[in-house]
Protein backbone atom coordinates (compact mmCIF):
# COMPACT_ATOMS: atom_id res chain seq x y z
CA UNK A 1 -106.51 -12.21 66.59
CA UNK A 2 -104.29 -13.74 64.19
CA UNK A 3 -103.97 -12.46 60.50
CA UNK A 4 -105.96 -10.18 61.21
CA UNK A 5 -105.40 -8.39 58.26
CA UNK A 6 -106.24 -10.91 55.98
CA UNK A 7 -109.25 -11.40 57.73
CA UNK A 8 -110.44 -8.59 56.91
CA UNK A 9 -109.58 -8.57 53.24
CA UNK A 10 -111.76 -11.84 53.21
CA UNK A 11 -114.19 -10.10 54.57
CA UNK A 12 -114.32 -7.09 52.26
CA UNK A 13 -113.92 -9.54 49.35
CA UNK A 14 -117.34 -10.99 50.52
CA UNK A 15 -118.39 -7.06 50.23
CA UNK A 16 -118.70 -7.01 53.91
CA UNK A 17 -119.56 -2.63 54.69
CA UNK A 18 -116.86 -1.27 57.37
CA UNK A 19 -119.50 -1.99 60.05
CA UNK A 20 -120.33 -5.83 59.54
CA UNK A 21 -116.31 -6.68 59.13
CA UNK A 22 -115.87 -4.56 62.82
CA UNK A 23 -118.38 -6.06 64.40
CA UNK A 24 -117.63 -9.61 62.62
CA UNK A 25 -114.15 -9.25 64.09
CA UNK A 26 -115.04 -8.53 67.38
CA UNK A 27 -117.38 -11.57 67.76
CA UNK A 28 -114.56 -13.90 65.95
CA UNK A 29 -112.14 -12.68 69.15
CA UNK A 30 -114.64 -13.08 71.75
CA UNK A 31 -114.89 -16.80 69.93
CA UNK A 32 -111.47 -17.61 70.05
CA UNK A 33 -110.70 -15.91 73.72
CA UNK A 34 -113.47 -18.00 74.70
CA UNK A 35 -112.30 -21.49 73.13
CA UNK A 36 -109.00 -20.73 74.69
CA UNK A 37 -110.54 -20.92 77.94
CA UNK A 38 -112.14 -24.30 77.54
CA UNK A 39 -109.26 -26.59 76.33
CA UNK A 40 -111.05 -29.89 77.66
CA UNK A 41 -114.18 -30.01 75.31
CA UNK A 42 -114.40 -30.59 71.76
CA UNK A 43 -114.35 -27.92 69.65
CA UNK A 44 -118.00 -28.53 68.76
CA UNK A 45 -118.64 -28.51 72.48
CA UNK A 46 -117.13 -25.11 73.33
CA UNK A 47 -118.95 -23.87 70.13
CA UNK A 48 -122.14 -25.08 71.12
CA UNK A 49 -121.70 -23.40 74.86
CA UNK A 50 -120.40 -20.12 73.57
CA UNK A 51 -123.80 -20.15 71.35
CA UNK A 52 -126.10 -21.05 74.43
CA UNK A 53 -124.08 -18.11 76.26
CA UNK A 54 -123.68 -15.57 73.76
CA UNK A 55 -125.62 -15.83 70.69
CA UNK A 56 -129.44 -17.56 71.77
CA UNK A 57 -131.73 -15.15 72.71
CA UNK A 58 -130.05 -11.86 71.19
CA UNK A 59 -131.87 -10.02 68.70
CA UNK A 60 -128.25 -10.63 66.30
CA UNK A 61 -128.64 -14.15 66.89
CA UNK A 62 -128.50 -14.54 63.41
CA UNK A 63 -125.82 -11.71 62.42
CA UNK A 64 -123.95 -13.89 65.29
CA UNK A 65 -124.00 -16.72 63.48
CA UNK A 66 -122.97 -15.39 60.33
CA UNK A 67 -119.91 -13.61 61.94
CA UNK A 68 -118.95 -17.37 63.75
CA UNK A 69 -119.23 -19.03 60.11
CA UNK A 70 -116.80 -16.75 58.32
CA UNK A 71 -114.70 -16.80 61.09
CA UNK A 72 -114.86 -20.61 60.67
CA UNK A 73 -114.78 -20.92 57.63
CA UNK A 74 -111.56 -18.65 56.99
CA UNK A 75 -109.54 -20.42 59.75
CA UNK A 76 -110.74 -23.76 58.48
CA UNK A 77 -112.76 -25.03 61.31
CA UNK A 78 -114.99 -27.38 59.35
CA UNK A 79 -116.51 -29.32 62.13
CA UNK A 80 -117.48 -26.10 63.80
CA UNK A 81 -118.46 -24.22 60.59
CA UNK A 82 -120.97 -26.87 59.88
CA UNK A 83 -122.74 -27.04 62.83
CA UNK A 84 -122.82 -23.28 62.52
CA UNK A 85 -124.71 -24.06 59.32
CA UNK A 86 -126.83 -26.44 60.28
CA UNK A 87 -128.03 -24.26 63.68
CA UNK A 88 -128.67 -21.59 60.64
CA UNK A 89 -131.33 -24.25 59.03
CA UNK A 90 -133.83 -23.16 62.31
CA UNK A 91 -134.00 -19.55 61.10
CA UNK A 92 -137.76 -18.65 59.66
CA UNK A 93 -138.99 -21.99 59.41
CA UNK A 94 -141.59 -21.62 62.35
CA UNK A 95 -142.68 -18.43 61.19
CA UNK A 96 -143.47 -20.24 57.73
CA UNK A 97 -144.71 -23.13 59.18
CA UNK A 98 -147.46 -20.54 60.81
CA UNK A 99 -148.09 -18.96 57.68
CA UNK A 100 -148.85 -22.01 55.96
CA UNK A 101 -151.00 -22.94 58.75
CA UNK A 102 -153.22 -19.63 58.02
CA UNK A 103 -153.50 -20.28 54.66
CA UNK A 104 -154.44 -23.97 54.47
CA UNK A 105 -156.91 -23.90 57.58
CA UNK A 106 -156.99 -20.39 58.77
CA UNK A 107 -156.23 -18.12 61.47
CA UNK A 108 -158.47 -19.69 64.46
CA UNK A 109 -156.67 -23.05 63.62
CA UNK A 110 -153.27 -21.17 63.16
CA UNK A 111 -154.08 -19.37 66.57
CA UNK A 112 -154.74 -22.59 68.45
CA UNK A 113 -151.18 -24.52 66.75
CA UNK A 114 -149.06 -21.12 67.56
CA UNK A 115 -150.69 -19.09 70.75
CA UNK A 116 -148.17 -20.14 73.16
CA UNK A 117 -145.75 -21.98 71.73
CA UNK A 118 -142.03 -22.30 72.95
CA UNK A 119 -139.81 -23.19 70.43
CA UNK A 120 -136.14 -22.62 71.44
CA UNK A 121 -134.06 -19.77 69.79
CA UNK A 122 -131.86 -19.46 67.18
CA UNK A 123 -127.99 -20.79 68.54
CA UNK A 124 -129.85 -23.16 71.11
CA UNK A 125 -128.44 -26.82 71.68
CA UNK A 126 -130.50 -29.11 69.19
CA UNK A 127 -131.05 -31.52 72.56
CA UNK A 128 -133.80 -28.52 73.03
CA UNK A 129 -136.05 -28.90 70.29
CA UNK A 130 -137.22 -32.45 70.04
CA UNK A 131 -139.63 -31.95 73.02
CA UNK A 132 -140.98 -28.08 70.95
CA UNK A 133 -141.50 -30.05 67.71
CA UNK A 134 -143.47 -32.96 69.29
CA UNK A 135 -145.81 -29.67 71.38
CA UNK A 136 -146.52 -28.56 67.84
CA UNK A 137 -146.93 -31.77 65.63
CA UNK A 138 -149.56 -32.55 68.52
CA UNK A 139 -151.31 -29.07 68.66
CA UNK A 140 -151.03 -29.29 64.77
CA UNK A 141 -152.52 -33.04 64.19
CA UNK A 142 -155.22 -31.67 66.74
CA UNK A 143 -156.02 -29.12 64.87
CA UNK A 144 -156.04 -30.08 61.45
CA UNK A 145 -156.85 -32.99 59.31
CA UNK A 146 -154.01 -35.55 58.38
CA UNK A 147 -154.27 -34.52 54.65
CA UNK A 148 -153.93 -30.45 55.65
CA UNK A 149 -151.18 -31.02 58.47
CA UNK A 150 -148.94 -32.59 55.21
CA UNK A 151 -149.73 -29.72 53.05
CA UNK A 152 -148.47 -27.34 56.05
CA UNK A 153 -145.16 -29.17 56.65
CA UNK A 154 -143.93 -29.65 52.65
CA UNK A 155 -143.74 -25.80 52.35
CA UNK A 156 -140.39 -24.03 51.06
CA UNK A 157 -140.19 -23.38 54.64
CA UNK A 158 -136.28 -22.85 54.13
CA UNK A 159 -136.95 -20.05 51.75
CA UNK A 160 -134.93 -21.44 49.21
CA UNK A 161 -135.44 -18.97 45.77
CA UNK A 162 -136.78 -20.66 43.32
CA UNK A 163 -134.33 -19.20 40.89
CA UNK A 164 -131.32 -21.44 42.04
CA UNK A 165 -133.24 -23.78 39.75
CA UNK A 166 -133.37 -21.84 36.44
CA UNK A 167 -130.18 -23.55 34.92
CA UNK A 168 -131.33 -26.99 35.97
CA UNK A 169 -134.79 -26.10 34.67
CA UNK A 170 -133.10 -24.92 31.23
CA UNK A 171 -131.02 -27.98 31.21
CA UNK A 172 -134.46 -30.50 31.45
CA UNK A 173 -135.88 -28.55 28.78
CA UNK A 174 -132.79 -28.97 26.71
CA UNK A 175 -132.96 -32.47 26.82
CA UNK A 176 -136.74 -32.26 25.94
CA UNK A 177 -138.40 -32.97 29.01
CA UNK A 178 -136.77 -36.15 29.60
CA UNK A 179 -136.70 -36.91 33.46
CA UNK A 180 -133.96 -39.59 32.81
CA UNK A 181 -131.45 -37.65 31.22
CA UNK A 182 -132.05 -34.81 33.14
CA UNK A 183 -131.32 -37.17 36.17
CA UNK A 184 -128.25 -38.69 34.65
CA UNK A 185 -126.72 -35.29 33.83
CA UNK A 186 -127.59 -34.04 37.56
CA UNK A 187 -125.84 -37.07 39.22
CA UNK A 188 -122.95 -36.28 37.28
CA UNK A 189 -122.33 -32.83 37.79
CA UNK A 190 -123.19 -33.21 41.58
CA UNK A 191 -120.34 -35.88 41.65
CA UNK A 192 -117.91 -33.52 39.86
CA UNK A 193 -118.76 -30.40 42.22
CA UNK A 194 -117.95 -33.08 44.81
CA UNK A 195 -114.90 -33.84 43.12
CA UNK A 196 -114.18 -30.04 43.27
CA UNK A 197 -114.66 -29.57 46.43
CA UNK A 198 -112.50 -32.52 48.12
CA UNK A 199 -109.61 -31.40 46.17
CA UNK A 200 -109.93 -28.08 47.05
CA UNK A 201 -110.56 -29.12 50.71
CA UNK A 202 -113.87 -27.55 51.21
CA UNK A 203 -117.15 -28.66 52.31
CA UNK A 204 -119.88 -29.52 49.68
CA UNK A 205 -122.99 -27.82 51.51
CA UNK A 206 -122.39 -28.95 55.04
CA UNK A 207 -120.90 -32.64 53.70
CA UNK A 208 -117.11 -33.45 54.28
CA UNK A 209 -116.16 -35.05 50.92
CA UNK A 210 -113.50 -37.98 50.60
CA UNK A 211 -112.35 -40.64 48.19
CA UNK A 212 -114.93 -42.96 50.16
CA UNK A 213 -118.08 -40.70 49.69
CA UNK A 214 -117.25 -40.13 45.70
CA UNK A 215 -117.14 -44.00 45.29
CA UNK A 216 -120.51 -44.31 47.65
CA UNK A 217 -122.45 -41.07 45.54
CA UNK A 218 -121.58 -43.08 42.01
CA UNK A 219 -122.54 -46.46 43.39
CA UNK A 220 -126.21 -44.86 44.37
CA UNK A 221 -127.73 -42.76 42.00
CA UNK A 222 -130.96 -42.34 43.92
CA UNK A 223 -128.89 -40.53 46.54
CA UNK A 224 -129.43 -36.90 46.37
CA UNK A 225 -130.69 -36.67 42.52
CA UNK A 226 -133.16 -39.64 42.29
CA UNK A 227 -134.09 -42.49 40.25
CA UNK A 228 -137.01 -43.06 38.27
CA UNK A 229 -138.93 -45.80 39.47
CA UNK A 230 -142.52 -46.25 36.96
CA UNK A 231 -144.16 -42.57 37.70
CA UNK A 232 -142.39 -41.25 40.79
CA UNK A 233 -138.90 -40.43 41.25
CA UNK A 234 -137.29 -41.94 44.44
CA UNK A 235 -134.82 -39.67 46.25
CA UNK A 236 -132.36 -40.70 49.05
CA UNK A 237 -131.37 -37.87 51.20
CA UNK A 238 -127.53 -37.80 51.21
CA UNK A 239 -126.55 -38.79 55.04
CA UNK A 240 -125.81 -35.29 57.12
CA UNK A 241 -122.09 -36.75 58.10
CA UNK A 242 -121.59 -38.96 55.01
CA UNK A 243 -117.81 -39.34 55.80
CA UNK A 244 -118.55 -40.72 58.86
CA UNK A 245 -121.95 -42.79 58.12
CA UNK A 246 -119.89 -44.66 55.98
CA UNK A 247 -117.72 -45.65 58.47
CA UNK A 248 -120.21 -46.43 61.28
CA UNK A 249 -121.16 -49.94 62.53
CA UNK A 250 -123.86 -48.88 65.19
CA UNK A 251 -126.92 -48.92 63.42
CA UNK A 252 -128.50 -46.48 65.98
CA UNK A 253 -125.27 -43.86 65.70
CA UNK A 254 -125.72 -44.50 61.41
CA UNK A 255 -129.23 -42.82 61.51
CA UNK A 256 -127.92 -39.95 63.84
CA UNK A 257 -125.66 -39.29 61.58
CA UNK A 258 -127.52 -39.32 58.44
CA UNK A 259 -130.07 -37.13 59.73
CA UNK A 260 -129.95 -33.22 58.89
CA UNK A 261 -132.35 -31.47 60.56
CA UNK A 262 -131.38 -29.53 63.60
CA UNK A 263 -134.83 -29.93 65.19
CA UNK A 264 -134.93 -33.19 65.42
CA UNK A 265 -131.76 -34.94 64.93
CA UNK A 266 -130.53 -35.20 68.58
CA UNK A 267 -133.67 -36.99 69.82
CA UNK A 268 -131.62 -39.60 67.86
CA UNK A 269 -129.36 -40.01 70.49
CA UNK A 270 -131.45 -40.58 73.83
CA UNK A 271 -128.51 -39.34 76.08
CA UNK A 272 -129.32 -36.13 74.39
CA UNK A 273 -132.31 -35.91 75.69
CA UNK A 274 -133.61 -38.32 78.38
CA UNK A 275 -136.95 -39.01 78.66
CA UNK A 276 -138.30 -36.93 75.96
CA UNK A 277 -140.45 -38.98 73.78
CA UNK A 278 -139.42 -39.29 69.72
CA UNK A 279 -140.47 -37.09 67.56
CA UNK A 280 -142.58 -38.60 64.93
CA UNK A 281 -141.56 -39.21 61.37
CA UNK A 282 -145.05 -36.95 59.98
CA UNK A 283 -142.05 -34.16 60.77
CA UNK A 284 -139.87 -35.19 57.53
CA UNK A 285 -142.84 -34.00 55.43
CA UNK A 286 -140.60 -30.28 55.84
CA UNK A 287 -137.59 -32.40 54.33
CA UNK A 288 -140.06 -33.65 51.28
CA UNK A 289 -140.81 -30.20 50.88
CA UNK A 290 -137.28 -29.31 50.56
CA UNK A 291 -136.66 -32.62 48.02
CA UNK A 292 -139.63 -31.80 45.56
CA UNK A 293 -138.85 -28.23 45.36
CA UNK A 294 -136.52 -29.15 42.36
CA UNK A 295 -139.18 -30.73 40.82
CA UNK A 296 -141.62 -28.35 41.34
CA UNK A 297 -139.99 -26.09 39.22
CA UNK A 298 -139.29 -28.12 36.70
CA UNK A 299 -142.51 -29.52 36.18
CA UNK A 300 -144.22 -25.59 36.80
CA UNK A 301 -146.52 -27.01 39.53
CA UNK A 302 -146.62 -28.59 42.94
CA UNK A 303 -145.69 -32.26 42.75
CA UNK A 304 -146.97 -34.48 44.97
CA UNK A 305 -144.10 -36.42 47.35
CA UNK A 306 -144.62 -38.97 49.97
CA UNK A 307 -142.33 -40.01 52.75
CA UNK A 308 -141.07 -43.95 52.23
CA UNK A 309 -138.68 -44.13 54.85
CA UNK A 310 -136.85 -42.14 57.68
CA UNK A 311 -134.59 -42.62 60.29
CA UNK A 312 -136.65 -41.12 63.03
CA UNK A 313 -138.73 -44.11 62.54
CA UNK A 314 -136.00 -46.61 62.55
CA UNK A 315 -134.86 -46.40 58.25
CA UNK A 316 -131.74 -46.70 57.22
CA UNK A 317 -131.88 -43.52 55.15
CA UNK A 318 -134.37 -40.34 54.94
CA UNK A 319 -135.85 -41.56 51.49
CA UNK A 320 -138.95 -39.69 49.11
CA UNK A 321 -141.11 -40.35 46.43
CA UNK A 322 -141.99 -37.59 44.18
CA UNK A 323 -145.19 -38.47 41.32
CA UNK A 324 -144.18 -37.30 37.85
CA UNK A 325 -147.13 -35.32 36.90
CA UNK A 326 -149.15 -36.50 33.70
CA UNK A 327 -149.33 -33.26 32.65
């Protein structure tokens, strides 16, 4: 491949061993020989085929993936390298979804959610998960109570360390506790990373930042950080393709694009997937799990959050309430 050599400097500057850069190098040219090949589709398109081909089903799946995002991300292919990351979002999150299962309603009910259950594999088109997700929401609301099928769902079921909150948490208790301030100061550093990033020409997570998203993020302050509204804090989830929400007029294409999860987001688009019926918004519970986790830690207990509005229900936005505890 080309500069190779630098390549592989990236890679050992991301203390990549001898065996990982190798084998990361060989997948990156079996990429690229492949994308050569397949001039007519997008470069999205070919990723997603060489994926179905090449990386779904393997027991490296993962270590795939990995090996396509550097590659990506080191040759600048930004639209690829984030749906790289977002196919990444699948990994574990069924497996914790059944361990939450055993430990809110046990292993008979787990057993009776999970026995069976196809769920597509890691690199797989998102077109094939919509119809998996609405076979377990229904085993899952058959087999547990409405109250214990939300506790299952708003798990950390992305694994994210609770750690990655300690300077946030030291920051709240800096400024004494106060859930304003603390909301103030995070809006404004998130808008300054984003600032960062666009004039470095990098993504901010998997968002593509421009002039037009900077002046959107400070016009919204619930977006991302929150608001306090009385005792809950109201969070907007920032819109998956923000560059280009912002410049859509088709309401239907504006909450395809907004949405972030790779299980469900192409039942947005009923091309993707026929006949399948829509997955119900009970599913964004997962994404309320991911939104309170913040305040979880800063509060040292499990907040409470409920869902106000998502697009897989027709909302303009993914939106969450978290309740301030009293205590």
């Amino acid at each position: 491949m080309e500069r190779e050599h630098e390549f592989l400097e990236y890679l050992t500057k991301l203390k990549a061993s001898e065996a990982v850069q190798q084998s990361t190098l060989a997948i990156g040219e079996e990429y690229l020989e492949f994308a050569r090949r397949d001039p007519a589709n997008t470069a999205v398109q070919t990723l997603q085929t060489f994926c179905q081909r090449f990386v779904a089903g393997r027991e490296d799946a993962y270590a795939r993936l990995v090996a396509l995002a550097r590659l990506c991300k080191f040759t600048g292919r930004q639209a690829e390298l984030i749906h790289i990351l977002t196919s990444a979002n699948t990994v574990g999150v069924m497996e914790s979804m059944e361990r939450a299962t055993r430990t809110v309603a046990g292993d008979a009910a787990a057993d009776a959610v999970f026995a069976g259950l196809d769920m597509p594999s890691v690199g797989s088109p998102q077109s094939a998960y919509p119809p998996a997700v609405n076979e377990f929401l229904r085993r899952l609301e058959s087999n547990l109570s409405a109250p214990d099928v939300q506790r299952v769902l708003v798990g950390n079921h992305h694994d994210v360390n609770p750690a990655h909150f300690a300077d946030d948490k030291r920051k709240f208790q800096e400024l004494g506790g106060s859930i304003e301030a603390f909301l103030a100061y995070r809006h404004a550093k998130t808008i300054d990373d984003m600032k960062l990033c666009m004039a470095e020409n990098r993504l901010w997570f998997e968002q593509t930042i421009t002039p037009e998203v900077i002046t959107y993020m400070e016009a919204h302050p619930e977006v991302q950080t929150g608001v306090r509204e009385g005792n809950r804090i109201v969070v907007s989830k920032i819109p998956y393709k923000v560059d280009e929400y912002l410049r859509e007029s088709d309401p239907a294409r504006k909450r395809y694009l907004a949405c972030h999860c790779p299980f469900v987001r192409a039942s947005l688009l009923p091309e993707a997937i026929g006949e399948a019926d829509p997955v119900p918004d009970t599913w964004c519970y997962c994404t309320g799990g991911f939104t309170k986790l913040i305040f979880d830690v800063l509060y040292e207990q499990d907040t409470q959050v409920e869902l106000l509005e998502s697009v897989l229900s027709g909302g303009d936005c993914c939106k969450f309430a978290i309740t301030i505890p009293s205590t």
